[in-house]
N, C-alpha and C. Protein backbone atom coordinates (compact mmCIF):
# COMPACT_ATOMS: atom_id res chain seq x y z
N UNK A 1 127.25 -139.31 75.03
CA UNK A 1 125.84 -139.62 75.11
C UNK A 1 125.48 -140.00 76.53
N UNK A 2 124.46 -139.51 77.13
CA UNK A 2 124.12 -139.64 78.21
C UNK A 2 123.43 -141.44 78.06
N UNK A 3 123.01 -142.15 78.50
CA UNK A 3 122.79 -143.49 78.13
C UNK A 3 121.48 -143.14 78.93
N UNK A 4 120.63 -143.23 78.19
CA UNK A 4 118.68 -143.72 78.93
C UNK A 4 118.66 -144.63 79.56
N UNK A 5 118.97 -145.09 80.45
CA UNK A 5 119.01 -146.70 81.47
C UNK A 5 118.02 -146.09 81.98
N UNK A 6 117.67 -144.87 82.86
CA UNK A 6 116.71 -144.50 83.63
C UNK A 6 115.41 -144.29 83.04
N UNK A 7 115.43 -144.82 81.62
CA UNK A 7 113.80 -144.57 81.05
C UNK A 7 113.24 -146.02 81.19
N UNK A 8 112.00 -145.48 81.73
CA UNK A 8 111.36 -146.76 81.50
C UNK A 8 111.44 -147.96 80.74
N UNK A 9 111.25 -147.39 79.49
CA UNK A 9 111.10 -148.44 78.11
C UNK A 9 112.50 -149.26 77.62
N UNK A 10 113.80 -148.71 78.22
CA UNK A 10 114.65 -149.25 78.36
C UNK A 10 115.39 -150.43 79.25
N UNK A 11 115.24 -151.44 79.01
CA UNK A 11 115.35 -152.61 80.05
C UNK A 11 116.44 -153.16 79.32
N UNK A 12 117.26 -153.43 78.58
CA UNK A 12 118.79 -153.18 78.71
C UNK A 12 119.79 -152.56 77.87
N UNK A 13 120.86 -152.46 78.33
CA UNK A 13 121.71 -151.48 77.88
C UNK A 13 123.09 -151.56 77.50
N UNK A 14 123.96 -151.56 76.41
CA UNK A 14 125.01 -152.76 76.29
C UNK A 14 125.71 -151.70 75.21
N UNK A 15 126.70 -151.34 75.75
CA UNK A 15 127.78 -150.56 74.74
C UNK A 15 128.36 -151.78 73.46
N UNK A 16 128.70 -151.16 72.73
CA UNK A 16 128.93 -152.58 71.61
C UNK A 16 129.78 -151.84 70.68
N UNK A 17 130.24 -152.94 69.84
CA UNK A 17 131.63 -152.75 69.20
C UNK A 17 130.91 -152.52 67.77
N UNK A 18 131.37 -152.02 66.99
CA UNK A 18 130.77 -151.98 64.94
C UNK A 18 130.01 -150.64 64.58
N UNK A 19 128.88 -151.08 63.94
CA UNK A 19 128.43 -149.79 63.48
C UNK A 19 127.93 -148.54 64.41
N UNK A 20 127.52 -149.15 65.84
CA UNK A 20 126.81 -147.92 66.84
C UNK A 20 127.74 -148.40 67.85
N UNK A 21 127.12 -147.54 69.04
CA UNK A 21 127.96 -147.18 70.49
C UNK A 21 127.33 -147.73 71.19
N UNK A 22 125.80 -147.84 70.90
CA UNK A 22 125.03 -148.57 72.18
C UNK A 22 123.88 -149.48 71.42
N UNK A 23 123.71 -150.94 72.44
CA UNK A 23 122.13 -151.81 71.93
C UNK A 23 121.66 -151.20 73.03
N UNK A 24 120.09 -150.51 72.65
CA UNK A 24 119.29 -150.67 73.44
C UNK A 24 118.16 -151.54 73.45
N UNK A 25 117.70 -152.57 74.32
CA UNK A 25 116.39 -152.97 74.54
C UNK A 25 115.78 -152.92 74.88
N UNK A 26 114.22 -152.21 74.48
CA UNK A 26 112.88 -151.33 74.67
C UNK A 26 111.55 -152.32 75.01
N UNK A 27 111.33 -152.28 75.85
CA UNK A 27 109.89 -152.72 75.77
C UNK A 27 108.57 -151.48 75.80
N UNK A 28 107.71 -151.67 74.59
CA UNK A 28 106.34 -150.08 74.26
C UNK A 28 105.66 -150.83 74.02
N UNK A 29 104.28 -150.18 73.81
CA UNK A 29 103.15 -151.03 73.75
C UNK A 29 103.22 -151.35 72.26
N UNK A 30 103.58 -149.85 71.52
CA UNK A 30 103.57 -150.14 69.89
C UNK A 30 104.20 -149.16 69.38
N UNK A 31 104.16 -149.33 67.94
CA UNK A 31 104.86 -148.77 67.29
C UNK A 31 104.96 -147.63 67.49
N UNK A 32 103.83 -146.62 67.59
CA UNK A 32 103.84 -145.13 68.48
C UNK A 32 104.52 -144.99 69.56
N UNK A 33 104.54 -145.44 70.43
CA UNK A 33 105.02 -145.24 71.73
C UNK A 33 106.89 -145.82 71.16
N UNK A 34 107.04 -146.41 70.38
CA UNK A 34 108.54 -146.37 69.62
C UNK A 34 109.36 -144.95 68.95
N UNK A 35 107.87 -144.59 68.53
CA UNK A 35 108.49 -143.43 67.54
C UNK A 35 108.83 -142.13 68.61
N UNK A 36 107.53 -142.31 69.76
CA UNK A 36 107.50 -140.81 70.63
C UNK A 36 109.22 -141.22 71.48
N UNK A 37 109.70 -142.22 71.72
CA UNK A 37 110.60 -142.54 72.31
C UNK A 37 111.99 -142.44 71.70
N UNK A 38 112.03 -142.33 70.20
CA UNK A 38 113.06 -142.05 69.76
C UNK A 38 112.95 -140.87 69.24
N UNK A 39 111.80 -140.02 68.90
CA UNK A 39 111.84 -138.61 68.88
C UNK A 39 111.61 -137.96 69.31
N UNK A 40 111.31 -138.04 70.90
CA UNK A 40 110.98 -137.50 72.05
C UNK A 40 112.87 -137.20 73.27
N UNK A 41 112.53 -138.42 73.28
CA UNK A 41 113.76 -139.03 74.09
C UNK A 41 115.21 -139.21 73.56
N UNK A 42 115.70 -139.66 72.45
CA UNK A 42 116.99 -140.05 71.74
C UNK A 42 117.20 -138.27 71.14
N UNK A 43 116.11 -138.09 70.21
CA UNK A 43 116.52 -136.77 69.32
C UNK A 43 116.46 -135.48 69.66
N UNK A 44 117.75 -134.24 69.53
CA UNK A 44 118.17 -133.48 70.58
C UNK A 44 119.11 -133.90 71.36
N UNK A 45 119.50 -134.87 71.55
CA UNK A 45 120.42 -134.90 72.48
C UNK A 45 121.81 -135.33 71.65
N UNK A 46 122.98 -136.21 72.11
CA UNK A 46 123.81 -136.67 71.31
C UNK A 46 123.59 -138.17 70.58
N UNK A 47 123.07 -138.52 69.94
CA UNK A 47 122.45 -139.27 69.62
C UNK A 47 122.30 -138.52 67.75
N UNK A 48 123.34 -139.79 67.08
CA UNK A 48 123.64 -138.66 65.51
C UNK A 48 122.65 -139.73 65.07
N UNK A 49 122.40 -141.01 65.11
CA UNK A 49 121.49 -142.13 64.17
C UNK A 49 121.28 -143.11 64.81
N UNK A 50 120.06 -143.55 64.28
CA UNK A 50 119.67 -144.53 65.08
C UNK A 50 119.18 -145.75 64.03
N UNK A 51 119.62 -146.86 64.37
CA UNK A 51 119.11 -147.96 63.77
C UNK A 51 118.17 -148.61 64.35
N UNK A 52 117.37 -149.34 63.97
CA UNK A 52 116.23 -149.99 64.69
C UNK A 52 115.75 -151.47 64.12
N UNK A 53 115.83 -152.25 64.69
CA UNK A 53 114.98 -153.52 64.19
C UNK A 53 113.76 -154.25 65.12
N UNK A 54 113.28 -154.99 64.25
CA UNK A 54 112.00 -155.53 65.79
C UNK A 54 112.00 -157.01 65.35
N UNK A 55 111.66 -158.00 66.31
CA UNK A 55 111.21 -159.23 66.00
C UNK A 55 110.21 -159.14 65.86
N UNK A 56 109.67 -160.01 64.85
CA UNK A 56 108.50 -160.82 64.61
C UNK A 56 108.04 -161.97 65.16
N UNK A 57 108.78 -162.97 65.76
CA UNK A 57 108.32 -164.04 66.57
C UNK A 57 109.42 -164.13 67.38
N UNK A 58 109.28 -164.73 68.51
CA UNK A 58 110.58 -165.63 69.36
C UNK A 58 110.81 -166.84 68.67
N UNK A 59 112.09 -167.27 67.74
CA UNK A 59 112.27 -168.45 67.52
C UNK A 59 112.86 -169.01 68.96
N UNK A 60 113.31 -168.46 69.58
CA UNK A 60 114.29 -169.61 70.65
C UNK A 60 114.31 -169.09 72.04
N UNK A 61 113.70 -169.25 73.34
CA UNK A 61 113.99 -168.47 74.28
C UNK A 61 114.96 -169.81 75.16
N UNK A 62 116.01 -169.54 75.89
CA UNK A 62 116.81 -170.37 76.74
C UNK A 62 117.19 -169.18 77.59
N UNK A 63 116.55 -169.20 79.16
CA UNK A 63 116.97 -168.30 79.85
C UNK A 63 118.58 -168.60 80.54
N UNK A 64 119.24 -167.83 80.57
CA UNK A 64 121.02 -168.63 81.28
C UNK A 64 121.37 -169.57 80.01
N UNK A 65 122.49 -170.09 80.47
CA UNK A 65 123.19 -170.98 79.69
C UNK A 65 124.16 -172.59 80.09
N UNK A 66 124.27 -173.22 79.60
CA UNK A 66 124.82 -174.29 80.63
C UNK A 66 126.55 -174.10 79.53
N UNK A 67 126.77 -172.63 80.37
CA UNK A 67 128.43 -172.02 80.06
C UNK A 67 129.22 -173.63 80.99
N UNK A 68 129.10 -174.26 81.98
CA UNK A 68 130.44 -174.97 82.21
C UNK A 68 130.27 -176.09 81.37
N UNK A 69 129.02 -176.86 80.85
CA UNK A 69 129.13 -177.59 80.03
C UNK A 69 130.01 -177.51 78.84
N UNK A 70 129.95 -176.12 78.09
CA UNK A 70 130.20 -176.09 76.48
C UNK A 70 131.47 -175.20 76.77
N UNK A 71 132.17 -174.94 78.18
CA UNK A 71 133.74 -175.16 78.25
C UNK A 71 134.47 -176.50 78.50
N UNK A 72 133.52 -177.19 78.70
CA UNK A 72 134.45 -178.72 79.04
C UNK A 72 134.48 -179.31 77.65
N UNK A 73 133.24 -179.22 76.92
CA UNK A 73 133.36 -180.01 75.59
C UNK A 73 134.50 -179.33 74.80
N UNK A 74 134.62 -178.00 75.08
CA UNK A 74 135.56 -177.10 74.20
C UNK A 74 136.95 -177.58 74.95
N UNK A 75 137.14 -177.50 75.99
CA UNK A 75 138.26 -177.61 76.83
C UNK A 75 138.93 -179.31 76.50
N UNK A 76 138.07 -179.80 76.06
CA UNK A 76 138.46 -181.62 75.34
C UNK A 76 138.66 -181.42 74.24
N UNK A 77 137.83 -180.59 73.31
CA UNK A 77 138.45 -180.06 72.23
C UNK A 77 139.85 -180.42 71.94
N UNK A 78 140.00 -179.03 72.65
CA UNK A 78 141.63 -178.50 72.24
C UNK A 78 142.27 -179.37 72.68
N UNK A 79 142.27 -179.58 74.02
CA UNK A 79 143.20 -181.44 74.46
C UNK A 79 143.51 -182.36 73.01
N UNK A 80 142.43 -182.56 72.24
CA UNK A 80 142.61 -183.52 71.62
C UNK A 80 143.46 -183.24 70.02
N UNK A 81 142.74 -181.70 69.28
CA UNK A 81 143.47 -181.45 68.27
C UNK A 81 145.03 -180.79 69.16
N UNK A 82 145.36 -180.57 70.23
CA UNK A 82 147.14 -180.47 70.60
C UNK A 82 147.56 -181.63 70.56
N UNK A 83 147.07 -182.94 70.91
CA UNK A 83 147.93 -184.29 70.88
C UNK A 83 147.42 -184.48 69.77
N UNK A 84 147.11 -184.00 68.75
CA UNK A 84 147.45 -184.94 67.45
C UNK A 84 148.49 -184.01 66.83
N UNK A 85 149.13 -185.51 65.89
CA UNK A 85 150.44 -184.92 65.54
C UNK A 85 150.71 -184.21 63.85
N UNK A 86 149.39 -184.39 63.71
CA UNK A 86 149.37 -183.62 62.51
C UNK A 86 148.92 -182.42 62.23
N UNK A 87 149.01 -181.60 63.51
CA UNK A 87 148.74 -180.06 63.44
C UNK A 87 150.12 -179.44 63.96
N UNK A 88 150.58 -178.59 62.79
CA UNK A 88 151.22 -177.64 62.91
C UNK A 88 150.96 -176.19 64.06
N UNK A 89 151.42 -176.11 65.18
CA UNK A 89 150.93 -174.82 65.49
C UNK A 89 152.80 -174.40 65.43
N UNK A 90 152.02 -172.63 65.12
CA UNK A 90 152.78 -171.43 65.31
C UNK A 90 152.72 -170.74 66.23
């Protein structure tokens, strides 16, 4: 599959593991401009199915992440269930 990164309506692009090969994320004005884009653009080419979902609201936007925080809490974690002596590891 050639990957659409160079179409407009495509703003990102993420190979992925399970039922498909690729997430794409589209921004169109509407639902038309969805359909001309997946049967314009996707169909004909290699592209065997396509799944599709849309949100209805933003429950949660957090741009970035505070990743070194929630490795240190994790990283104390494990510190603490290895010194206890009632876990078996294999």
């Amino acid at each position: 599959m050639q990957i659409p990164n160079l179409q407009a309506e495509v703003v990102e692009c993420f190979p992925i593991i399970g039922d498909g090969d690729y997430f794409l994320r589209l921004v169109v004005l509407d639902i038309a401009a969805f359909k001309r884009f997946v049967l314009d653009r996707l169909s004909g080419s290699s592209v065997a199915w396509v799944r599709s979902s849309f949100g209805l609201k933003q429950a949660k936007y957090r741009p970035g992440c505070r990743f070194e925080a929630s490795l240190g809490a994790l990283a104390a974690s494990a510190r603490d269930l290895h010194a206890s002596p009632n876990v078996d590891w294999y």
